[in-house]
N, C-alpha and C. Protein backbone atom coordinates (compact mmCIF):
# COMPACT_ATOMS: atom_id res chain seq x y z
N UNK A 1 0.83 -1.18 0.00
CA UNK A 1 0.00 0.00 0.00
C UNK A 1 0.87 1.24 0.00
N UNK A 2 0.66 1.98 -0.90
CA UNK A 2 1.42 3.41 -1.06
C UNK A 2 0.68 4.35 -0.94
N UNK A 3 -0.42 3.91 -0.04
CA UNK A 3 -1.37 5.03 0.23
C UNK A 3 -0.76 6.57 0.97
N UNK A 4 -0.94 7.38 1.26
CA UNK A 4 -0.32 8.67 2.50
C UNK A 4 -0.96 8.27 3.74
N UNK A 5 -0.92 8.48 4.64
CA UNK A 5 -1.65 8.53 5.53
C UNK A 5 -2.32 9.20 6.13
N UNK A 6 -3.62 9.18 6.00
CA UNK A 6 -4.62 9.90 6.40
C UNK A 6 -5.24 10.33 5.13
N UNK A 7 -4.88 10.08 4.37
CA UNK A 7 -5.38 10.27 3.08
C UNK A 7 -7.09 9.61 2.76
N UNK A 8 -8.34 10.04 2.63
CA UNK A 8 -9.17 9.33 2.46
C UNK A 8 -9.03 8.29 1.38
N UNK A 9 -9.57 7.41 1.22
CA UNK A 9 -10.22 6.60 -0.09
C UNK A 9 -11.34 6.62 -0.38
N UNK A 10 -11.69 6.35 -1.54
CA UNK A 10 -13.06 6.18 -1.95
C UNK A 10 -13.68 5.18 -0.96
N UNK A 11 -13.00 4.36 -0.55
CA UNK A 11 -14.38 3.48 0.11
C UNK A 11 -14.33 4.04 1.33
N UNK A 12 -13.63 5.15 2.02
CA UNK A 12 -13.90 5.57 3.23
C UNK A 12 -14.85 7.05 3.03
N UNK A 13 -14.31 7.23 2.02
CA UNK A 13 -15.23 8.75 1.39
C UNK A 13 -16.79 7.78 1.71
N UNK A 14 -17.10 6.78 0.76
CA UNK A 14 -18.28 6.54 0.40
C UNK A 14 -19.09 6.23 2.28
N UNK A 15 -17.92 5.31 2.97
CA UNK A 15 -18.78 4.69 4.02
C UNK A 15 -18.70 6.10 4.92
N UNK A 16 -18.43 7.08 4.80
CA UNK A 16 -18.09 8.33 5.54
C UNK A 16 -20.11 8.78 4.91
N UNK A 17 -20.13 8.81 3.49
CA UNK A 17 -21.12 9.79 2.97
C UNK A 17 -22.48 8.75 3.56
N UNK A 18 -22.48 8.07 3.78
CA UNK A 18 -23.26 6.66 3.82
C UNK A 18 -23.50 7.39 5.69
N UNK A 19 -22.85 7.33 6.51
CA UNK A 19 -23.13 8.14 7.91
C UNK A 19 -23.70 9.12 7.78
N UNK A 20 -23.25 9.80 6.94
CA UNK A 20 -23.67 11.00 7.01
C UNK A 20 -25.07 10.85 6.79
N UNK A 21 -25.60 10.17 5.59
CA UNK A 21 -27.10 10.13 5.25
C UNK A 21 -28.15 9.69 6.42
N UNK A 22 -27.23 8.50 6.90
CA UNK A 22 -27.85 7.80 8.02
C UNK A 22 -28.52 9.23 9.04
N UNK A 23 -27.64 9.99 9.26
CA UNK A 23 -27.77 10.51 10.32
C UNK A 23 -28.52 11.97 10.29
N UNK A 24 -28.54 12.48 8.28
CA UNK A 24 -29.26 13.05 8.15
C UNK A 24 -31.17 12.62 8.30
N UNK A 25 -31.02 11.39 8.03
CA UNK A 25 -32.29 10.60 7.82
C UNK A 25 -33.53 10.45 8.99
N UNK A 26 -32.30 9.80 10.22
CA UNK A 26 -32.23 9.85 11.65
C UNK A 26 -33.03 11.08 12.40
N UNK A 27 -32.24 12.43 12.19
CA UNK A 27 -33.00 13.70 12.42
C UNK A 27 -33.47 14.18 11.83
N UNK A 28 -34.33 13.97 10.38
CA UNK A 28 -35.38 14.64 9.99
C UNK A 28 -36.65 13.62 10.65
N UNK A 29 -36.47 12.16 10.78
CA UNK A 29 -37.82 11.42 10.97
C UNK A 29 -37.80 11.89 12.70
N UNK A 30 -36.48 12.42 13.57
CA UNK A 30 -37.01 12.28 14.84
C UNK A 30 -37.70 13.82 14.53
N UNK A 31 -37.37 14.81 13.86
CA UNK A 31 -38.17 15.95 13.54
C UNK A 31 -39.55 15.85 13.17
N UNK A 32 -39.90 14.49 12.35
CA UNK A 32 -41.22 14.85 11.87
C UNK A 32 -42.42 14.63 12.86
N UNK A 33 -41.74 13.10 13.37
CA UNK A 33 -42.45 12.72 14.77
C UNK A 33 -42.80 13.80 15.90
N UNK A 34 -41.71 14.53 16.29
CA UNK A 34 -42.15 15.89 17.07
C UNK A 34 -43.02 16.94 16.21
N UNK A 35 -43.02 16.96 15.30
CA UNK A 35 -44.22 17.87 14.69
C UNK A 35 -45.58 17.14 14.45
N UNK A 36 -45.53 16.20 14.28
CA UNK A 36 -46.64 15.04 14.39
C UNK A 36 -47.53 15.08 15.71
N UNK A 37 -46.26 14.46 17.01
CA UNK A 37 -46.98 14.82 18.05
C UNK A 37 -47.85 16.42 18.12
N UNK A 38 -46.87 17.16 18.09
CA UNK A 38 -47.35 18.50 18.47
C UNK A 38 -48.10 19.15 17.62
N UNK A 39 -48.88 18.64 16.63
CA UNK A 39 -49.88 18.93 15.97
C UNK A 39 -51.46 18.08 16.58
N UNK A 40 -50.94 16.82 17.10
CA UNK A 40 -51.58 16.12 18.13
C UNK A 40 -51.96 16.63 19.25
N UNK A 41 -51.64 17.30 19.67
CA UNK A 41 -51.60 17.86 20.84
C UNK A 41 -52.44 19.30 20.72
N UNK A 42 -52.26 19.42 19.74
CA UNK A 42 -52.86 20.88 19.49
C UNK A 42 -53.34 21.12 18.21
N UNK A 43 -54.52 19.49 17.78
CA UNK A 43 -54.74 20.31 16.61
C UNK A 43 -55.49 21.50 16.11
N UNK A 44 -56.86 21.87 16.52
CA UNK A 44 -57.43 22.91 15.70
C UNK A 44 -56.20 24.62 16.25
N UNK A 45 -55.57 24.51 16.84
CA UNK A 45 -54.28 25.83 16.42
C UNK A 45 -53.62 25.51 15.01
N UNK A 46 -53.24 24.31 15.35
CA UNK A 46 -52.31 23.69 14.43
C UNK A 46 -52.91 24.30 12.59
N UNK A 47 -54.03 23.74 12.80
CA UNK A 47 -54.75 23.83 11.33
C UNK A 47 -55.34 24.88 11.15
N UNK A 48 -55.38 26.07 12.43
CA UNK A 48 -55.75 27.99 12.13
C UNK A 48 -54.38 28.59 11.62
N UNK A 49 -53.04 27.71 12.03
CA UNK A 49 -52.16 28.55 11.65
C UNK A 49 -51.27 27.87 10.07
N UNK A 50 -51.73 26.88 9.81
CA UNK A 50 -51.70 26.21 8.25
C UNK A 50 -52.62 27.27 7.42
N UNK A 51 -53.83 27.31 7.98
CA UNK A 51 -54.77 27.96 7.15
C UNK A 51 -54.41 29.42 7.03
N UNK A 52 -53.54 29.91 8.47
CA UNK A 52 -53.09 31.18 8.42
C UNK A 52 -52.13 31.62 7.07
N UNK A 53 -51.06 30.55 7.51
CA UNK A 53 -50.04 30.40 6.31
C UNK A 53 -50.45 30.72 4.94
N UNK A 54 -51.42 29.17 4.85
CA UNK A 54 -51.85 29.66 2.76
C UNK A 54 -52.33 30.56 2.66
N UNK A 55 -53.22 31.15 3.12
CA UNK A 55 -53.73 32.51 3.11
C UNK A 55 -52.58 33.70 2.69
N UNK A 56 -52.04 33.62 3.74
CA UNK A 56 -50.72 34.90 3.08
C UNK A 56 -50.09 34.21 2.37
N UNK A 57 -49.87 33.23 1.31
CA UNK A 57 -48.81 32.84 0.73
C UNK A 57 -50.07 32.64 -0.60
N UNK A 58 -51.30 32.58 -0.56
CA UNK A 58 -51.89 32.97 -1.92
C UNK A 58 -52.26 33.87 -2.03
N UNK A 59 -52.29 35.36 -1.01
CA UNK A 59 -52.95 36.87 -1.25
C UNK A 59 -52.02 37.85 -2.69
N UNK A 60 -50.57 37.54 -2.10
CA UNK A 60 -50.42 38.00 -3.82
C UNK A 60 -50.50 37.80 -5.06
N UNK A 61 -50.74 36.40 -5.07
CA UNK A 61 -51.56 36.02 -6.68
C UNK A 61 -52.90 36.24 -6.65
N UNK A 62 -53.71 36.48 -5.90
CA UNK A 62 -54.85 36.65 -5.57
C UNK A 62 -54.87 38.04 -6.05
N UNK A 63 -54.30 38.84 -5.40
CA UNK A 63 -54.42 40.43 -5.90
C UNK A 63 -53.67 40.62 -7.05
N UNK A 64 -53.03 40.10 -7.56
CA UNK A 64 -52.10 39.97 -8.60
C UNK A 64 -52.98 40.03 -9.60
N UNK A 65 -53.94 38.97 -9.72
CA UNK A 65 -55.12 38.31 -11.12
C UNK A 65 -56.15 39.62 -10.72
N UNK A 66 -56.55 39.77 -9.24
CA UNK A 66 -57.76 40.94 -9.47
C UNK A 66 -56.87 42.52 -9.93
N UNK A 67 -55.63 42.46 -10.03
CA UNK A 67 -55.32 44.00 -9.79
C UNK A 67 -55.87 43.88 -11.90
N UNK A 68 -54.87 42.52 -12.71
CA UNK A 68 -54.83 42.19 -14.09
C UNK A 68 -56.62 42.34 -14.55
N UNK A 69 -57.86 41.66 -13.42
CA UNK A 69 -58.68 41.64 -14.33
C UNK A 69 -59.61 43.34 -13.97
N UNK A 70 -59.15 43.66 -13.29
CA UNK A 70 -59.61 45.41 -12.77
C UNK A 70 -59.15 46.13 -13.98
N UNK A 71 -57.57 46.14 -14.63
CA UNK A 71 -57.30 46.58 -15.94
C UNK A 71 -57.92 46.77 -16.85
N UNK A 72 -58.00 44.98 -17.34
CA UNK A 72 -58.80 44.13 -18.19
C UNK A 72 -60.29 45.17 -18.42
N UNK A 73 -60.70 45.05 -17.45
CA UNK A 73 -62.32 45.79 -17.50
C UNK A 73 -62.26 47.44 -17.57
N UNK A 74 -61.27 47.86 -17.07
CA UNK A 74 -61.29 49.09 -17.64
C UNK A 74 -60.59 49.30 -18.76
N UNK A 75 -60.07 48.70 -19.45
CA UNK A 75 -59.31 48.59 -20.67
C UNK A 75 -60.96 48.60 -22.01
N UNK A 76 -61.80 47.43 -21.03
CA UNK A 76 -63.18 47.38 -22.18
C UNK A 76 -64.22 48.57 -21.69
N UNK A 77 -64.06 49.10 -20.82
CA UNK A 77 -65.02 50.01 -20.71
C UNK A 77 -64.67 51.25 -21.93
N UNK A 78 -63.26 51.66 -21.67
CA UNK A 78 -62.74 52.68 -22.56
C UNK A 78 -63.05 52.52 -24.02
N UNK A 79 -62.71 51.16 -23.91
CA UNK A 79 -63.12 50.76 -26.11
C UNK A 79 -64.67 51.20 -25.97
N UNK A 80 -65.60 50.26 -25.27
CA UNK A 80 -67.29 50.60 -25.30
C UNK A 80 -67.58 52.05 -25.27
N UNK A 81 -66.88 53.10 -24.30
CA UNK A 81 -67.12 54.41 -24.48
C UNK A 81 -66.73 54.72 -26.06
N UNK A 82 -65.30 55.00 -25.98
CA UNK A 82 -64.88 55.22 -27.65
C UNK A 82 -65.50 54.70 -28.57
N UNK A 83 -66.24 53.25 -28.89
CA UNK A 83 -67.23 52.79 -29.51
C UNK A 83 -68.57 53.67 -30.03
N UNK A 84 -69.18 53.74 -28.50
CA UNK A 84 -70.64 53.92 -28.65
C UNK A 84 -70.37 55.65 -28.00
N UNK A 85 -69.77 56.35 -29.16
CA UNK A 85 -69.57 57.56 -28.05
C UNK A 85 -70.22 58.51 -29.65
N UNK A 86 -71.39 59.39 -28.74
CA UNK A 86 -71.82 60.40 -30.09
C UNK A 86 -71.55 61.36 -30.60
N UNK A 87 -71.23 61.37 -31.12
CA UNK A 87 -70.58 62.69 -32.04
C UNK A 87 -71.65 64.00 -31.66
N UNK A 88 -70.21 65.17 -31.63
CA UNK A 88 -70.50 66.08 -31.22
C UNK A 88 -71.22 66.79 -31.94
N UNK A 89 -72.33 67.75 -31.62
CA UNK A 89 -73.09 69.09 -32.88
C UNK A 89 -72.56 70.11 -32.65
């Protein structure tokens, strides 16, 4: 072996990245379980402040489409005036 020492290898890289996952894996499921419980524990908050959430996270497309169709309609009112508009005597 003419390895250096301390030098990684691939198979220590890999069984190194392989922990790592483990342990990423480890603390997201002990994370979900505590949000699990504690949605258990408290659901109708739980589901006023979900509902809180989408709410502000769809109000600017929401006003976004009414600000576009508020345009929209005054865009056709202006043609219908200019349209049906009578000439002056």
């Amino acid at each position: 072996m003419n390895q250096e020492k301390g030098k990684p290898t691939p198979r220590n890289k890999a069984q190194e990245r392989r922990k790592l996952l483990a342990a990423w894996r480890l603390h997201h499921l002990r994370c979900a379980r505590e949000a699990i419980q504690r949605f258990l524990r408290a659901p109708i908050s739980s589901i006023a402040t979900t509902l809180v959430i989408g709410i502000v996270l769809a109000l600017p497309g929401l006003l976004g489409a009414l600000a576009m169709n508020i345009g929209q309609l005054g865009d056709l009112a202006q043609r219908c005036r200019t349209h049906h508009a009578v000439p002056a005597q």
